[in-house]
PDB file of N, CA and C in Angstrom:
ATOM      1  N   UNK A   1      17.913 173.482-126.883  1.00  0.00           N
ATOM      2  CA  UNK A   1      19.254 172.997-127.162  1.00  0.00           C
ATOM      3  C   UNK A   1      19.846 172.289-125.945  1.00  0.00           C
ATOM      4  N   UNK A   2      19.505 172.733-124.743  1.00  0.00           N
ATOM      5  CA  UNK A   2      19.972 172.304-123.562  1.00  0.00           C
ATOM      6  C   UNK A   2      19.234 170.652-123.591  1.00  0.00           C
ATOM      7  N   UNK A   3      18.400 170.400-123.700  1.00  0.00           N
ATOM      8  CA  UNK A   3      17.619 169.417-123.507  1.00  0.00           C
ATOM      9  C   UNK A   3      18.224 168.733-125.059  1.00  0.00           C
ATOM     10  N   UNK A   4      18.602 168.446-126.358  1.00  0.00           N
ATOM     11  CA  UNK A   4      19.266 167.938-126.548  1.00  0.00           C
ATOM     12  C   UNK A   4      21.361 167.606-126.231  1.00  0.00           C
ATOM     13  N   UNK A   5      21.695 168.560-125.577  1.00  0.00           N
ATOM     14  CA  UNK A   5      23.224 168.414-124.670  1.00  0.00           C
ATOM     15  C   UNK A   5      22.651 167.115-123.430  1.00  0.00           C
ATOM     16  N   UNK A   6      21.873 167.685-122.920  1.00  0.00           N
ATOM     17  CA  UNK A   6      21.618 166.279-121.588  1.00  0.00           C
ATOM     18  C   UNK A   6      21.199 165.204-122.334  1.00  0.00           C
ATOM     19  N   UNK A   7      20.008 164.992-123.386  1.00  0.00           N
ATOM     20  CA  UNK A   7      20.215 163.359-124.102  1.00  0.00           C
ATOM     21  C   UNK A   7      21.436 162.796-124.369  1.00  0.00           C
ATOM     22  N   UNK A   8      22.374 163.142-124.996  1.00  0.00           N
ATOM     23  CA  UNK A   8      23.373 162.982-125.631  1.00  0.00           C
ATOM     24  C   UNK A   8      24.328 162.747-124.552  1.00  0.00           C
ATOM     25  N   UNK A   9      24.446 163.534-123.153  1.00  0.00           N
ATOM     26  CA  UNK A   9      25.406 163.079-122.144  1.00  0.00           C
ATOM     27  C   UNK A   9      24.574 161.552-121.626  1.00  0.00           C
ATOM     28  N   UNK A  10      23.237 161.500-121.301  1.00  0.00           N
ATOM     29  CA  UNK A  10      22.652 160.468-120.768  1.00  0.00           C
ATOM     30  C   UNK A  10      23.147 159.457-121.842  1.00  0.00           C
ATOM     31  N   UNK A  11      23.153 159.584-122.873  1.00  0.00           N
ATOM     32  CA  UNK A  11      22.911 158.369-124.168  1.00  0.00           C
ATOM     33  C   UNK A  11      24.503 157.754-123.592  1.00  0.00           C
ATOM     34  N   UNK A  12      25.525 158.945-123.294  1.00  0.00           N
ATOM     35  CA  UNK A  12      26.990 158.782-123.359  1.00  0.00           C
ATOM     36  C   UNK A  12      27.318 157.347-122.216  1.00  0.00           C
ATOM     37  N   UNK A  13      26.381 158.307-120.602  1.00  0.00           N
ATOM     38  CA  UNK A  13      26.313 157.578-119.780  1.00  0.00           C
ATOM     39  C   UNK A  13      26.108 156.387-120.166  1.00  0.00           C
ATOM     40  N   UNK A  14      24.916 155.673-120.534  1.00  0.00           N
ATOM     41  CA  UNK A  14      24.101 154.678-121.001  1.00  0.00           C
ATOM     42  C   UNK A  14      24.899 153.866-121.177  1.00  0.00           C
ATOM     43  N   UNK A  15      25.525 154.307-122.769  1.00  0.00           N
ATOM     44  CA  UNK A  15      26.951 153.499-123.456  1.00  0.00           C
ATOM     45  C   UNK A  15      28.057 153.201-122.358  1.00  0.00           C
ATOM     46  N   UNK A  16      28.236 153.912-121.785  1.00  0.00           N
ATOM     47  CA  UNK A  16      29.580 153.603-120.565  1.00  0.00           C
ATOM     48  C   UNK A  16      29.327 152.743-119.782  1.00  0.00           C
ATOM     49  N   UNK A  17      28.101 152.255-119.217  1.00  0.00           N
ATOM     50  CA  UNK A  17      27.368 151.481-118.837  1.00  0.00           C
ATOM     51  C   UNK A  17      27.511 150.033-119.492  1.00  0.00           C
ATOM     52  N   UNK A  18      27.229 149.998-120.401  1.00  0.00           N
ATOM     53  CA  UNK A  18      26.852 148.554-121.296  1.00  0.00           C
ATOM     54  C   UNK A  18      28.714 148.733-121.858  1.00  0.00           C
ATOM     55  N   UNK A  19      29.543 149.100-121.827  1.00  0.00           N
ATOM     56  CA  UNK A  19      30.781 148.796-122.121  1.00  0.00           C
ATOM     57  C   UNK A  19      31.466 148.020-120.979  1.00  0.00           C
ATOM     58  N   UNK A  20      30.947 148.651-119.700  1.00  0.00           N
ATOM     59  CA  UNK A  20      31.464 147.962-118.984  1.00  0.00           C
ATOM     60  C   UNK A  20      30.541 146.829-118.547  1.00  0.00           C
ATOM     61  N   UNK A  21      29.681 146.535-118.272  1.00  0.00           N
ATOM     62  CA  UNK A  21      29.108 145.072-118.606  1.00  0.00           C
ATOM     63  C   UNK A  21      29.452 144.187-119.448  1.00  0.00           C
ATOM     64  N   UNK A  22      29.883 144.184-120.683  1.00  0.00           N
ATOM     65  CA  UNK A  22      30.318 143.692-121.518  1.00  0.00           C
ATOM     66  C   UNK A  22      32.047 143.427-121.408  1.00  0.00           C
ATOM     67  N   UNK A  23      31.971 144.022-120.713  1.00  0.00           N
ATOM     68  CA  UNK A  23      33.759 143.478-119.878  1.00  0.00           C
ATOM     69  C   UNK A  23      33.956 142.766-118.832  1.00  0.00           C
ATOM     70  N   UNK A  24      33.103 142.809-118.076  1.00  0.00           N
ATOM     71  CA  UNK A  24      32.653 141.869-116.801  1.00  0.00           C
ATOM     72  C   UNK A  24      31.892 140.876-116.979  1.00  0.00           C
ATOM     73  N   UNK A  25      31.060 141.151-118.080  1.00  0.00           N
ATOM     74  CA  UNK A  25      30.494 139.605-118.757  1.00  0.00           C
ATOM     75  C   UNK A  25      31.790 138.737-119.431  1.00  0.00           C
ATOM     76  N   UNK A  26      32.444 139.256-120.263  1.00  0.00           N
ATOM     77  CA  UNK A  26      33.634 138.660-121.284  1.00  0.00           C
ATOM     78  C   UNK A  26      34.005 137.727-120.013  1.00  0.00           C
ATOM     79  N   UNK A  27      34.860 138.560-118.850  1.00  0.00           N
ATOM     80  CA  UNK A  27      35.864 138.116-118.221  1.00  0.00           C
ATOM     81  C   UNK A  27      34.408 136.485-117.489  1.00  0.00           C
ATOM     82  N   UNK A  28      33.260 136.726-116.883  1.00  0.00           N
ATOM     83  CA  UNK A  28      32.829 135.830-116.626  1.00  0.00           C
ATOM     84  C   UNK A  28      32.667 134.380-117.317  1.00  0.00           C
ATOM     85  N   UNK A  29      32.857 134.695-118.929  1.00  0.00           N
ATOM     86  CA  UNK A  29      32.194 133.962-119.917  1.00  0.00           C
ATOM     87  C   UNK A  29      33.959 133.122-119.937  1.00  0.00           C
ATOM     88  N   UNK A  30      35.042 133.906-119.918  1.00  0.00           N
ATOM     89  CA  UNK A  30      36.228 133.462-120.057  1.00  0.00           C
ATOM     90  C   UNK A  30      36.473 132.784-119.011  1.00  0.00           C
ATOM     91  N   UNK A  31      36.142 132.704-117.831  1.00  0.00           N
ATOM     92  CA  UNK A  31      36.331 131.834-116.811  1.00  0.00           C
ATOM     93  C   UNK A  31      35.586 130.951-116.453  1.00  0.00           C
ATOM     94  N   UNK A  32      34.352 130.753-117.147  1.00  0.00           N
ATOM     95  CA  UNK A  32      33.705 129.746-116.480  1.00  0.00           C
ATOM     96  C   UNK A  32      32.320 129.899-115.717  1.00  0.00           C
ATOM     97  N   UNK A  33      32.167 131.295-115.483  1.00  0.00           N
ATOM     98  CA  UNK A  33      31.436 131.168-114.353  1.00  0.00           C
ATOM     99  C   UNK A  33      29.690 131.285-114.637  1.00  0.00           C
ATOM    100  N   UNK A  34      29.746 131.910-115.812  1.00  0.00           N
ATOM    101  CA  UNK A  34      28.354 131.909-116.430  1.00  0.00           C
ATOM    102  C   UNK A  34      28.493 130.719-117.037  1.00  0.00           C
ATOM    103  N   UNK A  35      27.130 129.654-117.182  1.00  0.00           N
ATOM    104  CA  UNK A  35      27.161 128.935-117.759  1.00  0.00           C
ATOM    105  C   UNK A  35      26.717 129.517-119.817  1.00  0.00           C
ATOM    106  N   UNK A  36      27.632 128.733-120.263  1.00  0.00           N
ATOM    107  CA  UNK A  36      27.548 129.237-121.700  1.00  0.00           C
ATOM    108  C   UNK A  36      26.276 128.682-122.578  1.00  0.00           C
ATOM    109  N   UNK A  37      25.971 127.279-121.971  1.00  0.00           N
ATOM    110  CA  UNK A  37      25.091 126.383-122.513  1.00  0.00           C
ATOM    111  C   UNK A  37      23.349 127.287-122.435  1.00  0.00           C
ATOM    112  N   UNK A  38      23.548 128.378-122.023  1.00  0.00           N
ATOM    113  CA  UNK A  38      22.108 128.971-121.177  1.00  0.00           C
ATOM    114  C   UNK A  38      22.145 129.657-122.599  1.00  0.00           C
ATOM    115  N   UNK A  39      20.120 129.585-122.786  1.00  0.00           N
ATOM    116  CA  UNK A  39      19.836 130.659-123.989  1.00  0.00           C
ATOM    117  C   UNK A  39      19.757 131.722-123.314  1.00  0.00           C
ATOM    118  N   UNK A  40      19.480 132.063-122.172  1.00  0.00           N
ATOM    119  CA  UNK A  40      19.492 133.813-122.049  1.00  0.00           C
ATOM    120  C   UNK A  40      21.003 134.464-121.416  1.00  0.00           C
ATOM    121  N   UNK A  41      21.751 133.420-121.366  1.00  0.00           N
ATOM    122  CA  UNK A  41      22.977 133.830-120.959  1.00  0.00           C
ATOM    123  C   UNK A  41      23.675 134.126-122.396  1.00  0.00           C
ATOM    124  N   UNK A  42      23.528 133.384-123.077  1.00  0.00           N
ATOM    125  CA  UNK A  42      23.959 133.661-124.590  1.00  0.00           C
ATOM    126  C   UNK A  42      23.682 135.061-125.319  1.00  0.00           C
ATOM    127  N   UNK A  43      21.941 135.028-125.139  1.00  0.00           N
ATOM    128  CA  UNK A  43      20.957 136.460-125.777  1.00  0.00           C
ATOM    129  C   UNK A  43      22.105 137.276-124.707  1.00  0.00           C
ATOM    130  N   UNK A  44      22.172 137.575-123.755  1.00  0.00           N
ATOM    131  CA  UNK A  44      22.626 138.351-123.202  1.00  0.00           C
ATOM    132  C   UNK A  44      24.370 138.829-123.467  1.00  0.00           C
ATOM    133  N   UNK A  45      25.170 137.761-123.956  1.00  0.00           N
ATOM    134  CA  UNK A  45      26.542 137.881-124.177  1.00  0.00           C
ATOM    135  C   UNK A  45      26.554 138.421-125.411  1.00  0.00           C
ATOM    136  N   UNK A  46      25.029 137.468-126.817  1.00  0.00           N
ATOM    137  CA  UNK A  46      25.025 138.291-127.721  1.00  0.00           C
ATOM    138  C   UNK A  46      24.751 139.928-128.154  1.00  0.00           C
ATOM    139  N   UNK A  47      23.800 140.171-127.282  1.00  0.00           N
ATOM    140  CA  UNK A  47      23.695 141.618-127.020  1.00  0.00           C
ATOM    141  C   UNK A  47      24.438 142.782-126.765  1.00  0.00           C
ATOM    142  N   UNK A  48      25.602 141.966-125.789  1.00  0.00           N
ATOM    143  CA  UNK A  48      26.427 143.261-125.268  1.00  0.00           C
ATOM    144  C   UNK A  48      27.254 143.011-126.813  1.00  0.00           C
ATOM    145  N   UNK A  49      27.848 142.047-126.951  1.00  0.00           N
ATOM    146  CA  UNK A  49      28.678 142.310-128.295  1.00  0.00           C
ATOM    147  C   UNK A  49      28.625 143.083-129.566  1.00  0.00           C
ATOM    148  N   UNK A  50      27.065 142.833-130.197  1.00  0.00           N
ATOM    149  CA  UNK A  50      26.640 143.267-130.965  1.00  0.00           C
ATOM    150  C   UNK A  50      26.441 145.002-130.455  1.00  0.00           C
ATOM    151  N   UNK A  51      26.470 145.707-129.257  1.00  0.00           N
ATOM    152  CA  UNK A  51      26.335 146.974-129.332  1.00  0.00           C
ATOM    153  C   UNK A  51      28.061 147.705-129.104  1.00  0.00           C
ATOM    154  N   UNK A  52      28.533 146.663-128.306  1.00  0.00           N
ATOM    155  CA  UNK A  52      30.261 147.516-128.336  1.00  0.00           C
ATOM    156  C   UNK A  52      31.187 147.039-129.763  1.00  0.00           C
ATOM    157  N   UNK A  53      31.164 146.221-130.151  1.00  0.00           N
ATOM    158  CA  UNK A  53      31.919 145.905-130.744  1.00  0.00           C
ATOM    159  C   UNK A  53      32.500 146.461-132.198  1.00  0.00           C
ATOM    160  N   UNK A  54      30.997 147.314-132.877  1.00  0.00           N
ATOM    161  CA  UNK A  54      31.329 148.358-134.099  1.00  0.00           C
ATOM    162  C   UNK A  54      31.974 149.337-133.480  1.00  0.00           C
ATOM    163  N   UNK A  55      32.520 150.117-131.725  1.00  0.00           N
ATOM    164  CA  UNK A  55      33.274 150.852-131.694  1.00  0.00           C
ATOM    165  C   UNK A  55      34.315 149.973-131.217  1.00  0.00           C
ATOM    166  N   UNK A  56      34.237 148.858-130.901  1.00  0.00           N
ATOM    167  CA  UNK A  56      35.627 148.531-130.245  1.00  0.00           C
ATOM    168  C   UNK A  56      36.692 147.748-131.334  1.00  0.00           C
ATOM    169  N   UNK A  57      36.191 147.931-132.307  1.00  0.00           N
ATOM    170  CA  UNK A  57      37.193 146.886-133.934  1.00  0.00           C
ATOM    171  C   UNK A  57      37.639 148.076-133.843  1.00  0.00           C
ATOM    172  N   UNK A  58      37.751 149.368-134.048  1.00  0.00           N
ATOM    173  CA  UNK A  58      38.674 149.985-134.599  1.00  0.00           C
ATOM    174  C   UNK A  58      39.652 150.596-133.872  1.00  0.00           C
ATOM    175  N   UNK A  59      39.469 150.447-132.610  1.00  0.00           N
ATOM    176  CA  UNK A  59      40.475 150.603-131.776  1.00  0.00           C
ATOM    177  C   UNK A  59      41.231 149.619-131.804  1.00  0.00           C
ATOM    178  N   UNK A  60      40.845 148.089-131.842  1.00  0.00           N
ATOM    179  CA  UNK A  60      41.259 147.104-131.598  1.00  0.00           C
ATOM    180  C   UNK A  60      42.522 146.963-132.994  1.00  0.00           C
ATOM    181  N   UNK A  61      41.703 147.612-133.946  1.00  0.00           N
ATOM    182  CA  UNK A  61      42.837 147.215-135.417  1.00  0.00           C
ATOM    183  C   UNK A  61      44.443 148.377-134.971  1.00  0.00           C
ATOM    184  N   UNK A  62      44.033 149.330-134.332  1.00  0.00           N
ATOM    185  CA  UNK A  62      45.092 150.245-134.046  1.00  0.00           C
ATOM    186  C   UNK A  62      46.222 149.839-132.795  1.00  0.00           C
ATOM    187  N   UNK A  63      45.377 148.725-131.871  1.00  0.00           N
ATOM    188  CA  UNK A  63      46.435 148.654-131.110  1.00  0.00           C
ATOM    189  C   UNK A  63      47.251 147.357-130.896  1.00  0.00           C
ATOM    190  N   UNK A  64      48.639 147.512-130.525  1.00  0.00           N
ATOM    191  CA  UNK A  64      49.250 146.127-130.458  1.00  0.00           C
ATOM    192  C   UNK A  64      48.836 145.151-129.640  1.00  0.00           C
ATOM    193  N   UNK A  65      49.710 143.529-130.343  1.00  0.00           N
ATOM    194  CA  UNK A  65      49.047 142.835-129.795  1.00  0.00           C
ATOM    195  C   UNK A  65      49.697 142.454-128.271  1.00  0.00           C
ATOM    196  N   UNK A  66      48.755 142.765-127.067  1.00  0.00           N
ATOM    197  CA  UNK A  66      49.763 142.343-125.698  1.00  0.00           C
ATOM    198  C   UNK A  66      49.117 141.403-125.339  1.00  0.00           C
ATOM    199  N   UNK A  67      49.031 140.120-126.011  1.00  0.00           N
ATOM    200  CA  UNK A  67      49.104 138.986-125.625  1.00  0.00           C
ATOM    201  C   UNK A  67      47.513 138.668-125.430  1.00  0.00           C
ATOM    202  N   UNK A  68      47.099 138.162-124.348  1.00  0.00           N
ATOM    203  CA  UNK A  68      45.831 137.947-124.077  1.00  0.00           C
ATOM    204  C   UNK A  68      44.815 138.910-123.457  1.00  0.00           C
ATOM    205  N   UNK A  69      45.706 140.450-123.152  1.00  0.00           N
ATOM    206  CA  UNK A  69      44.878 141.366-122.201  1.00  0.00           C
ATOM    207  C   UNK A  69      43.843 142.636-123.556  1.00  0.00           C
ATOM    208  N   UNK A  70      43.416 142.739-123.411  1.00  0.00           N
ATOM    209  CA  UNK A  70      42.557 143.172-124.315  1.00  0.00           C
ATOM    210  C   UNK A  70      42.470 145.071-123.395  1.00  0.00           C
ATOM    211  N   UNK A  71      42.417 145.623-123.962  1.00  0.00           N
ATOM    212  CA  UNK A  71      42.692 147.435-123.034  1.00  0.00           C
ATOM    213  C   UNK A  71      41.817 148.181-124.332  1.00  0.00           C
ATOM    214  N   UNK A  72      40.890 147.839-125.132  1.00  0.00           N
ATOM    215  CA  UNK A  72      40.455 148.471-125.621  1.00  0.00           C
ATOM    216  C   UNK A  72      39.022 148.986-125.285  1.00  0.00           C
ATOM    217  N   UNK A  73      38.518 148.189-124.640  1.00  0.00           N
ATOM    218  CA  UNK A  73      37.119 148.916-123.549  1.00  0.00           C
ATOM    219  C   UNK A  73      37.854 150.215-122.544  1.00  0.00           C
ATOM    220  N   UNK A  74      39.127 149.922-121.839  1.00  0.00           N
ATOM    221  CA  UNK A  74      39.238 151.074-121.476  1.00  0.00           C
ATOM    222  C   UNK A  74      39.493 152.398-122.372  1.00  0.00           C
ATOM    223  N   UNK A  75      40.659 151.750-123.352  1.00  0.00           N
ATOM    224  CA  UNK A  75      40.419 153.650-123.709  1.00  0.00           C
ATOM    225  C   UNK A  75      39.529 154.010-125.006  1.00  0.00           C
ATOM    226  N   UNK A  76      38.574 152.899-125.232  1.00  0.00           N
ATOM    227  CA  UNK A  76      36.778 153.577-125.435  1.00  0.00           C
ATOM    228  C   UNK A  76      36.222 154.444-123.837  1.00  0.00           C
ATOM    229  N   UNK A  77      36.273 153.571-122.832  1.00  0.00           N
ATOM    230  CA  UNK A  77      35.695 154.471-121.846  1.00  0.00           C
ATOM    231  C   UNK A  77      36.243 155.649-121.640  1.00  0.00           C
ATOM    232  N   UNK A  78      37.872 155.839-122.342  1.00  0.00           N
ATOM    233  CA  UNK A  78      38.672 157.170-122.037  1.00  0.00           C
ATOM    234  C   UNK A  78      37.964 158.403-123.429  1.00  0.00           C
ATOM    235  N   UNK A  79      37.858 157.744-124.521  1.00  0.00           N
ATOM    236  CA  UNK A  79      37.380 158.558-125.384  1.00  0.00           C
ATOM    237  C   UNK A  79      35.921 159.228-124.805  1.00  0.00           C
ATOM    238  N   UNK A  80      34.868 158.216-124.472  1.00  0.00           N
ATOM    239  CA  UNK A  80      33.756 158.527-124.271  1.00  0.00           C
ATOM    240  C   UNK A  80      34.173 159.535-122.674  1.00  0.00           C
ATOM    241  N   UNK A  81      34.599 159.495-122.004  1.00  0.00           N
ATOM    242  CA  UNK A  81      34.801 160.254-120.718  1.00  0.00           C
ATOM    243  C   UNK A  81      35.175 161.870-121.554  1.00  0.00           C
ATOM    244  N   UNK A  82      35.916 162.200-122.745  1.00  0.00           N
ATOM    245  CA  UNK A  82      36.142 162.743-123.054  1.00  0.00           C
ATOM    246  C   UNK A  82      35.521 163.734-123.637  1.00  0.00           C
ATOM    247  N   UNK A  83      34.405 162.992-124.206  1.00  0.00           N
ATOM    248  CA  UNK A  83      33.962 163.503-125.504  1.00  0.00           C
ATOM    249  C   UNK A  83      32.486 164.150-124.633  1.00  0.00           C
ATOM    250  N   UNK A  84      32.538 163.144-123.573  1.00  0.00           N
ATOM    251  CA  UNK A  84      31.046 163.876-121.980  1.00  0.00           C
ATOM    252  C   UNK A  84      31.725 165.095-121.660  1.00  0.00           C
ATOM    253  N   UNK A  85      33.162 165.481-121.324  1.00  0.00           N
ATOM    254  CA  UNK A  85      33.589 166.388-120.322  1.00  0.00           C
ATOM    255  C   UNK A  85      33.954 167.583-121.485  1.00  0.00           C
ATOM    256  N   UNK A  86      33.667 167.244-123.053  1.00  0.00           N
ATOM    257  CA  UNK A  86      33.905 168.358-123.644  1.00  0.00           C
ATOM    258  C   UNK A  86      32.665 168.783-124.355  1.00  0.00           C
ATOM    259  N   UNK A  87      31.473 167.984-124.204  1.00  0.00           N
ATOM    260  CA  UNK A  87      30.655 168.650-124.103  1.00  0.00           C
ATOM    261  C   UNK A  87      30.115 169.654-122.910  1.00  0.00           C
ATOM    262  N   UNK A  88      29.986 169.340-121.503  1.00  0.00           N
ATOM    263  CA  UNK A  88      29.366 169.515-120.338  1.00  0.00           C
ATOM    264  C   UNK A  88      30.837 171.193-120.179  1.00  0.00           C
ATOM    265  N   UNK A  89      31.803 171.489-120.539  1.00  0.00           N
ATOM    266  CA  UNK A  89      33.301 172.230-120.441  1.00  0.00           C
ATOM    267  C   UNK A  89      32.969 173.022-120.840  1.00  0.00           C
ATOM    268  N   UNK A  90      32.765 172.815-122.605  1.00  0.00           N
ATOM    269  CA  UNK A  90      32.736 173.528-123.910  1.00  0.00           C
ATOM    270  C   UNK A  90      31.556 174.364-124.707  1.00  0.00           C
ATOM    271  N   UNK A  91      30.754 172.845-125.104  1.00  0.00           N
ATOM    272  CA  UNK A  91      29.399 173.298-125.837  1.00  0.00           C
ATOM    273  C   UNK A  91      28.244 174.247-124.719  1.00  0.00           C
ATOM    274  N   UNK A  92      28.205 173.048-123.603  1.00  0.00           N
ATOM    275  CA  UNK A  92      27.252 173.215-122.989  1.00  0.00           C
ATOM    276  C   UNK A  92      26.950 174.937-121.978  1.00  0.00           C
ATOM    277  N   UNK A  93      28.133 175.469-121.884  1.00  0.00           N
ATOM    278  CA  UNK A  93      28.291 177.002-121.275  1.00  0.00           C
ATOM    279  C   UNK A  93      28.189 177.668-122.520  1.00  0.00           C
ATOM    280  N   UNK A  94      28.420 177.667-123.839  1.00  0.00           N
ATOM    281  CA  UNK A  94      27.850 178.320-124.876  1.00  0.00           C
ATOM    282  C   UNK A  94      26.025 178.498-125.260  1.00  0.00           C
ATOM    283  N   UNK A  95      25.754 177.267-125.046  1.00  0.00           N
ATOM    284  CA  UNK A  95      24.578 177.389-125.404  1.00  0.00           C
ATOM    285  C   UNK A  95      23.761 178.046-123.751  1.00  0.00           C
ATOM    286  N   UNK A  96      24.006 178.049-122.553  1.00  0.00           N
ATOM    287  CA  UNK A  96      23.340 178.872-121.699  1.00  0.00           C
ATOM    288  C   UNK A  96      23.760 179.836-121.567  1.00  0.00           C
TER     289      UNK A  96
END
């Protein structure tokens, strides 16, 4: 059981990882600095999207609109910080 609690925090990690890439890519892609015209710059912008974006629509439908700043990668990273520290708190001292 222990050894599925640590996949599941690693998997968590993982995801926290590629959320925030995908925010530091956005902001690159929005300014200019990656060229857009590139196929592996593309595969790569397409990638991160296609893995955050089925959790980040539904945050996104819940929160208002503030203009051009987008805050829904952070409080995905706040849920996911959450949902690590109540496993590693909670589950994980039950099962040892």
């Amino acid at each position: 059981m222990l050894a599925l609690i640590q996949t599941i925090v690693m998997a968590l990690d993982l995801y926290w990882w590629i959320i925030i890439a995908s925010a530091i890519f956005s902001w690159l892609y929005a300014f200019n600095v990656v060229n857009s015209r590139n196929q592996f710059v593309g595969s790569i912008g397409n990638m991160l999207y296609r893995l955050t974006e089925p959790a980040l629509r539904p945050i996104r439908r819940f929160m208002p609109d503030l203009g051009g700043i987008d805050i829904s990668p952070i409080i995905l990273l706040l849920i996911l910080f959450f949902i690590r520290q109540f496993i590693l708190t909670t589950i994980a001292p039950l099962v040892l």
